[in-house]
C-alpha atoms as a PDB file:
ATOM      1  CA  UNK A   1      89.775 -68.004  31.456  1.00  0.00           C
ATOM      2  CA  UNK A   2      89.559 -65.819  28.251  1.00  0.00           C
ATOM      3  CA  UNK A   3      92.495 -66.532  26.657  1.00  0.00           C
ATOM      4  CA  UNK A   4      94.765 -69.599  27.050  1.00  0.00           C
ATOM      5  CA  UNK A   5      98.527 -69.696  26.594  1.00  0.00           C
ATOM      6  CA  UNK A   6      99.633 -73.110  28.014  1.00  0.00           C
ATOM      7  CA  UNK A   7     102.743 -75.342  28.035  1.00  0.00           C
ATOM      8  CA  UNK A   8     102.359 -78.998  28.709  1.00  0.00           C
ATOM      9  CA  UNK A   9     105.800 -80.266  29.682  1.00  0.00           C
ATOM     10  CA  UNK A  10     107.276 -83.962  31.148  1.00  0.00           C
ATOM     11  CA  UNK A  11     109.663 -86.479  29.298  1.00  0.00           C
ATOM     12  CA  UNK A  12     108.605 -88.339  26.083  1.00  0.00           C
ATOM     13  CA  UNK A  13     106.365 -91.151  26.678  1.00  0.00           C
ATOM     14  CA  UNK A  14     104.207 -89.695  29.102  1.00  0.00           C
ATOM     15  CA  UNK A  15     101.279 -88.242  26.385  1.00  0.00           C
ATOM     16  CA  UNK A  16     102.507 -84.707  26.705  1.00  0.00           C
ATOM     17  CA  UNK A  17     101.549 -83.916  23.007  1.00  0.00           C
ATOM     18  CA  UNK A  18      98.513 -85.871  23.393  1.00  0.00           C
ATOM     19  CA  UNK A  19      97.668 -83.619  26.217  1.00  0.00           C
ATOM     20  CA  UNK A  20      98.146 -80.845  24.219  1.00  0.00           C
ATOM     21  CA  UNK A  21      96.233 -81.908  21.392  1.00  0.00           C
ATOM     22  CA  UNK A  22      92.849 -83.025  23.104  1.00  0.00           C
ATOM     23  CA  UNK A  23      93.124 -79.039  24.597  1.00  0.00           C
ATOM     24  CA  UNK A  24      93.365 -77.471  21.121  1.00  0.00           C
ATOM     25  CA  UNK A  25      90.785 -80.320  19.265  1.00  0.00           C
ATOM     26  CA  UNK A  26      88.366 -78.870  22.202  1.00  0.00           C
ATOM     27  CA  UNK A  27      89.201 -75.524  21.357  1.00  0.00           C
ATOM     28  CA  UNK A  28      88.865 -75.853  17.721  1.00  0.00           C
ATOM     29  CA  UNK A  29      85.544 -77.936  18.640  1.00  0.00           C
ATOM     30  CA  UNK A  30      84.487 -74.725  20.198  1.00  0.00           C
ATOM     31  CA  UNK A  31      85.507 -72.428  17.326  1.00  0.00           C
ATOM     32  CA  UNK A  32      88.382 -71.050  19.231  1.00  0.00           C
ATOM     33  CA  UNK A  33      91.493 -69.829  17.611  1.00  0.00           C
ATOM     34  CA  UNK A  34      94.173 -72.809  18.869  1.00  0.00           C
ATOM     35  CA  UNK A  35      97.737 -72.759  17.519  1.00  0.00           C
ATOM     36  CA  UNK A  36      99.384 -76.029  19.170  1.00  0.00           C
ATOM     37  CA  UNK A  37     103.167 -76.573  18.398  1.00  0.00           C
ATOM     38  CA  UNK A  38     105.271 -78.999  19.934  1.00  0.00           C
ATOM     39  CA  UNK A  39     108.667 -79.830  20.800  1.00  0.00           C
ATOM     40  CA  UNK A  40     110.913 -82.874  21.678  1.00  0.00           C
ATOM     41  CA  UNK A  41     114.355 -84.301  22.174  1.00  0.00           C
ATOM     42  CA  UNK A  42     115.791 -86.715  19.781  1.00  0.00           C
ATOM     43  CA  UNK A  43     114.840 -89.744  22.213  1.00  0.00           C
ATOM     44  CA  UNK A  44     111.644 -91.899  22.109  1.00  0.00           C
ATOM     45  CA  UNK A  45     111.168 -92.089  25.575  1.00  0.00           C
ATOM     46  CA  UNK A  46     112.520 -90.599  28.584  1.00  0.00           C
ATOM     47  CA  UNK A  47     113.395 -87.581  26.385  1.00  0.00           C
ATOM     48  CA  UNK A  48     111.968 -84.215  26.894  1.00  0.00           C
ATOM     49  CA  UNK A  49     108.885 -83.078  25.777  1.00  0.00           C
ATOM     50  CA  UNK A  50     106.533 -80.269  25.756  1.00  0.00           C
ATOM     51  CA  UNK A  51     103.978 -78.471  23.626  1.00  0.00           C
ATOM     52  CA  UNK A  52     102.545 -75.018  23.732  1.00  0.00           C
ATOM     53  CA  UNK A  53      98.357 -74.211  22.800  1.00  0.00           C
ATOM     54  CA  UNK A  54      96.844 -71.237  22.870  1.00  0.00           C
ATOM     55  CA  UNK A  55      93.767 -71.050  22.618  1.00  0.00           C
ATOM     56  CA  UNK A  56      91.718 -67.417  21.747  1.00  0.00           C
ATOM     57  CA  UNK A  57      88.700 -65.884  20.607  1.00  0.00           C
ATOM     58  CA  UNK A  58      90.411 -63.535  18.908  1.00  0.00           C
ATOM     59  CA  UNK A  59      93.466 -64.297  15.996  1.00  0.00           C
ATOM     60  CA  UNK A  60      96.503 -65.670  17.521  1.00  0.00           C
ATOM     61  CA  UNK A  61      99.720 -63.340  15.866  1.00  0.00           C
ATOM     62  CA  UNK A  62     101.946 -66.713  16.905  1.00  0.00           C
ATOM     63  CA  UNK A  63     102.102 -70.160  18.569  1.00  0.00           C
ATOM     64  CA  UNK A  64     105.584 -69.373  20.399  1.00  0.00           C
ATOM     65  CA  UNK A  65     104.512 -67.832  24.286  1.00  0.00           C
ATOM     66  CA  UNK A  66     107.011 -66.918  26.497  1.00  0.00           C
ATOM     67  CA  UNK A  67     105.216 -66.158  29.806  1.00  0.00           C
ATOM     68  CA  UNK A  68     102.432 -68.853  30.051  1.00  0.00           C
ATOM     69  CA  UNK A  69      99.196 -68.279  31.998  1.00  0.00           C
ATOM     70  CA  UNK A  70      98.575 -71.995  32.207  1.00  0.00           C
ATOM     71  CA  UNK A  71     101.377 -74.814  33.159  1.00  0.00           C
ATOM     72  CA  UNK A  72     101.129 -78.617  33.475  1.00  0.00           C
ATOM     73  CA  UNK A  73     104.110 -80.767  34.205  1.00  0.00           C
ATOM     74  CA  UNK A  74     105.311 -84.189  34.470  1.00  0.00           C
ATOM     75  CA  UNK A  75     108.516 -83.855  35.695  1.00  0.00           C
ATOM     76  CA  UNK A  76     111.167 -81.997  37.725  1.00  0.00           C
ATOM     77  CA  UNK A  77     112.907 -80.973  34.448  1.00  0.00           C
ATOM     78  CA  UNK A  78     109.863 -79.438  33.509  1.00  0.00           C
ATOM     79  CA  UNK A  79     108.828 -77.677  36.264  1.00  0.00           C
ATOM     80  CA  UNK A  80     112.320 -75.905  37.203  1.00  0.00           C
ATOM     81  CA  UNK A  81     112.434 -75.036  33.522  1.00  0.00           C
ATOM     82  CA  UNK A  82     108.953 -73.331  33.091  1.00  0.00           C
ATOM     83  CA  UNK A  83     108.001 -72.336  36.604  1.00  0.00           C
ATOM     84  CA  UNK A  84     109.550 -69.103  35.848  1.00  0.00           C
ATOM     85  CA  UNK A  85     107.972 -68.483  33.199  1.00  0.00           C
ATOM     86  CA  UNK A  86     104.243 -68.218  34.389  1.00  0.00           C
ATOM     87  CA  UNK A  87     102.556 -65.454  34.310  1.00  0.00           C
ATOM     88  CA  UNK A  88     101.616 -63.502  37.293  1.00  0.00           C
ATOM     89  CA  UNK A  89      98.317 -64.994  38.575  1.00  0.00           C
ATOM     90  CA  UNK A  90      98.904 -68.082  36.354  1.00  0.00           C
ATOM     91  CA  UNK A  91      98.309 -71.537  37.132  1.00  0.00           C
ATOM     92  CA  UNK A  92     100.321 -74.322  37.268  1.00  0.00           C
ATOM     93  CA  UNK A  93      99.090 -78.240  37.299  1.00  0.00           C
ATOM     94  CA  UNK A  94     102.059 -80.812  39.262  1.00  0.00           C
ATOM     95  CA  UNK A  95     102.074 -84.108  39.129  1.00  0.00           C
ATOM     96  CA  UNK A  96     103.461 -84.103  42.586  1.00  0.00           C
ATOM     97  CA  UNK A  97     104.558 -88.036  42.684  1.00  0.00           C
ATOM     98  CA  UNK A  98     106.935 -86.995  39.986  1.00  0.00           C
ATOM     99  CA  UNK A  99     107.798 -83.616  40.768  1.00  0.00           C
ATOM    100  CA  UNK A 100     108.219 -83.701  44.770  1.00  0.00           C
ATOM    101  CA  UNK A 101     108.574 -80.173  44.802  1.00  0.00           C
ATOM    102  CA  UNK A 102     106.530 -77.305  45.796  1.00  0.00           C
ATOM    103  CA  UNK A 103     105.943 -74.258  43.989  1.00  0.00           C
ATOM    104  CA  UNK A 104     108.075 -71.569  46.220  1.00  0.00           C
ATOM    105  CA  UNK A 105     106.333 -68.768  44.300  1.00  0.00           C
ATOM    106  CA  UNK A 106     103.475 -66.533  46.316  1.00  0.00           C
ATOM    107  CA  UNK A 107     102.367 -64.975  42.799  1.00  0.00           C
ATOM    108  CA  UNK A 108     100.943 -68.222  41.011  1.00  0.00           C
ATOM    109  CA  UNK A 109      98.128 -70.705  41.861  1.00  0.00           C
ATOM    110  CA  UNK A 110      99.685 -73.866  42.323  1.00  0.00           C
ATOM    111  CA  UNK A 111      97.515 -77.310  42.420  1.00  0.00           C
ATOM    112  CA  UNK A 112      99.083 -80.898  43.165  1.00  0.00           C
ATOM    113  CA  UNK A 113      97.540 -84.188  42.117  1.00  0.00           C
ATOM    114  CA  UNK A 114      99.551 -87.442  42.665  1.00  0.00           C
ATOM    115  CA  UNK A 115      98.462 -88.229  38.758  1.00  0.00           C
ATOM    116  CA  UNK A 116     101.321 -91.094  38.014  1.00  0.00           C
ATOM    117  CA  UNK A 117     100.318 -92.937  41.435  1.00  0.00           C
ATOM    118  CA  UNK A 118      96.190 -92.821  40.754  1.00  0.00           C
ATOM    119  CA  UNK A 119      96.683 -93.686  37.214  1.00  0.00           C
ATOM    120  CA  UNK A 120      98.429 -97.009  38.425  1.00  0.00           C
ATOM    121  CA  UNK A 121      95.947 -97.626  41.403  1.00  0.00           C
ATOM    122  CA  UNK A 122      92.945 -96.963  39.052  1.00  0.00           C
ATOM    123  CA  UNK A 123      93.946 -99.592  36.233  1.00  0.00           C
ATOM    124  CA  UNK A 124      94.478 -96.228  34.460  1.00  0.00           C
ATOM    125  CA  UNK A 125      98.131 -96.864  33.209  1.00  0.00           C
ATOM    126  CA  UNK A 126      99.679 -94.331  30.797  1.00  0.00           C
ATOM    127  CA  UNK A 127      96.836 -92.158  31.587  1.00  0.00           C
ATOM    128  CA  UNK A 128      98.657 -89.840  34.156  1.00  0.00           C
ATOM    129  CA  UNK A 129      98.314 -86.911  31.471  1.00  0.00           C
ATOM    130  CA  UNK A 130      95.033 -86.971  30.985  1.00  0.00           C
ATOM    131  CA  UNK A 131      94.444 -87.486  34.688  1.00  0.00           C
ATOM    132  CA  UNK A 132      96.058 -83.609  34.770  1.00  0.00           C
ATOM    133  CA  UNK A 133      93.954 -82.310  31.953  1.00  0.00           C
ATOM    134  CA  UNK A 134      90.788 -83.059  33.811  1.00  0.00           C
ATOM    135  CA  UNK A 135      92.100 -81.155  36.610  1.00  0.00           C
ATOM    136  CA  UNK A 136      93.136 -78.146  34.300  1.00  0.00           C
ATOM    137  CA  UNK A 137      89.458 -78.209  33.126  1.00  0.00           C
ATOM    138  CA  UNK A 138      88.174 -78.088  36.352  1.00  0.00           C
ATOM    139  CA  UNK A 139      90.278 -75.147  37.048  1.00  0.00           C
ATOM    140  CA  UNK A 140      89.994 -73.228  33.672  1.00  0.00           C
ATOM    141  CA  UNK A 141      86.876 -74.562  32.389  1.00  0.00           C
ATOM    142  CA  UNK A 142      88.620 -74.560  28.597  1.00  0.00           C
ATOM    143  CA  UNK A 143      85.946 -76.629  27.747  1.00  0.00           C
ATOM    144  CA  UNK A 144      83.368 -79.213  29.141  1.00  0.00           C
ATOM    145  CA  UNK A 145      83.092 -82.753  29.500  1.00  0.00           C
ATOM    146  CA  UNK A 146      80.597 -83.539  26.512  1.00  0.00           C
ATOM    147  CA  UNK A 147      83.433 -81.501  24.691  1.00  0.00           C
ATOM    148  CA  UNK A 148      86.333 -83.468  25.698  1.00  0.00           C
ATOM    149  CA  UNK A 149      84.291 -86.477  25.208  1.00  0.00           C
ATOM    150  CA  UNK A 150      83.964 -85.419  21.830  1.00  0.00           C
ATOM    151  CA  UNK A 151      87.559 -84.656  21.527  1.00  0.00           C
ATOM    152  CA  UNK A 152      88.959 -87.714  22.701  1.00  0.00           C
ATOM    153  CA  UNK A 153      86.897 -89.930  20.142  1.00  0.00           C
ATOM    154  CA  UNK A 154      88.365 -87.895  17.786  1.00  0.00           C
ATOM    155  CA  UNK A 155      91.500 -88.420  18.759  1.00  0.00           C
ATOM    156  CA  UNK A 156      91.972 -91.436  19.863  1.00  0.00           C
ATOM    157  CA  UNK A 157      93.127 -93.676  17.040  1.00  0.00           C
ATOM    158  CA  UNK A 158      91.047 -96.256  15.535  1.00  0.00           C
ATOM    159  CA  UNK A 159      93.162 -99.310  16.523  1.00  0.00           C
ATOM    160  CA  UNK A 160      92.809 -97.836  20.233  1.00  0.00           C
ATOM    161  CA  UNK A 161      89.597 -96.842  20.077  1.00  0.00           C
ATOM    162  CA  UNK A 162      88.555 -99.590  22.851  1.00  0.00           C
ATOM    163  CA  UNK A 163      91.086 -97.080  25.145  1.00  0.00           C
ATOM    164  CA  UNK A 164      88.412 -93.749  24.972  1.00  0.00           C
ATOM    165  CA  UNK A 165      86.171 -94.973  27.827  1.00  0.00           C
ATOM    166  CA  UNK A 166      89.656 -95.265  30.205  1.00  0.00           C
ATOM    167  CA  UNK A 167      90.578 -91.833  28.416  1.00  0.00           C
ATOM    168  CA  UNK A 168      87.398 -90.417  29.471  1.00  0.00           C
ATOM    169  CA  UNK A 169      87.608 -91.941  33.282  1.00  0.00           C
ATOM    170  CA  UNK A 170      91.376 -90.416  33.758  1.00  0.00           C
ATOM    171  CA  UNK A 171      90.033 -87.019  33.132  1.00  0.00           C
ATOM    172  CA  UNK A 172      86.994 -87.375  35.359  1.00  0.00           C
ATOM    173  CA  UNK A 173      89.232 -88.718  37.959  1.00  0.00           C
ATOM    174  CA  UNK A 174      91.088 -84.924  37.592  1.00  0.00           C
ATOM    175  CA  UNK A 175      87.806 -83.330  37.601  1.00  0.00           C
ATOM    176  CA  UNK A 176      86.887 -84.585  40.531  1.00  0.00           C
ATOM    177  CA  UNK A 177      90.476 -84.185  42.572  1.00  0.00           C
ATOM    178  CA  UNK A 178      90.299 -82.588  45.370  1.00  0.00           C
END
């Protein structure tokens, strides 16, 4: 994929903006152009919440996109908002044990992963968003592993820092979804 325009979208709580951010880190890692912007409701958790990155060789005029070529989301919220919105030929990344709905549209490639439920069986917890960014770079190849590795020891805070090797095994887990 040349160019990314992406929304990450699910309720507050579930990492959506860290999601987002481990994307753009890996594009700035790569010397990308990345905007990132997100947004949120007023709540904590349970809210929603979503983000937008783009991510470009080329100067990005602004970090507001209105027909996505990349989608990830959390929840049913989520998806019936932004569905529409993808581009023609887009993709779009479901966390179908949250969603439990299909994408009706022929013009999109749609790709389901049951992220919530392996994150629990796997000892993974929490990780559910990372589980679908593994599976977006599978699909988009944004960036590569030893990049995201890279990214998420970055990222990952100091007083969680013993939390990047589980970081790093939720995204493999994506990668290697079939």
């Amino acid at each position: 994929m040349k160019d990314m325009n992406a929304i990450f979208a699910g309720f507050g709580g579930q990492g959506i903006l860290f999601m987002g951010k481990a994307v753009a880190y890996a594009g700035l890692l790569q010397g990308k152009e990345v905007t990132w912007m997100p947004s949120y409701g007023p709540e904590m958790r349970g809210g929603t919440a979503n983000c937008t990155v783009r991510l470009s060789d080329e100067p990005i005029d602004s970090p507001i996109i209105q027909t996505p070529n990349t989608l990830v989301v959390m929840n049913l919220p989520s998806y019936e908002q932004f569905i529409g919105r993808l581009s023609l030929g887009g993709i779009v990344v479901v966390d179908s044990f949250l969603v439990g709905k299909q994408v009706e549209r022929t013009d999109v490639e749609a790709h389901y992963l049951p992220a919530t439920k392996l994150a629990v069986e796997q000892g993974l917890d929490s990780l559910a968003n990372l589980i679908l960014m593994g599976k977006l770079m599978a699909l988009t190849e944004f960036c590569t592993l030893d990049i995201m590795k890279k990214t998420i020891e970055a990222i990952v805070p100091a007083p969680k820092s013993y939390l990047v090797e589980k970081n790093i095994e939720a995204v493999l887990l994506g990668m290697n979804y079939q």
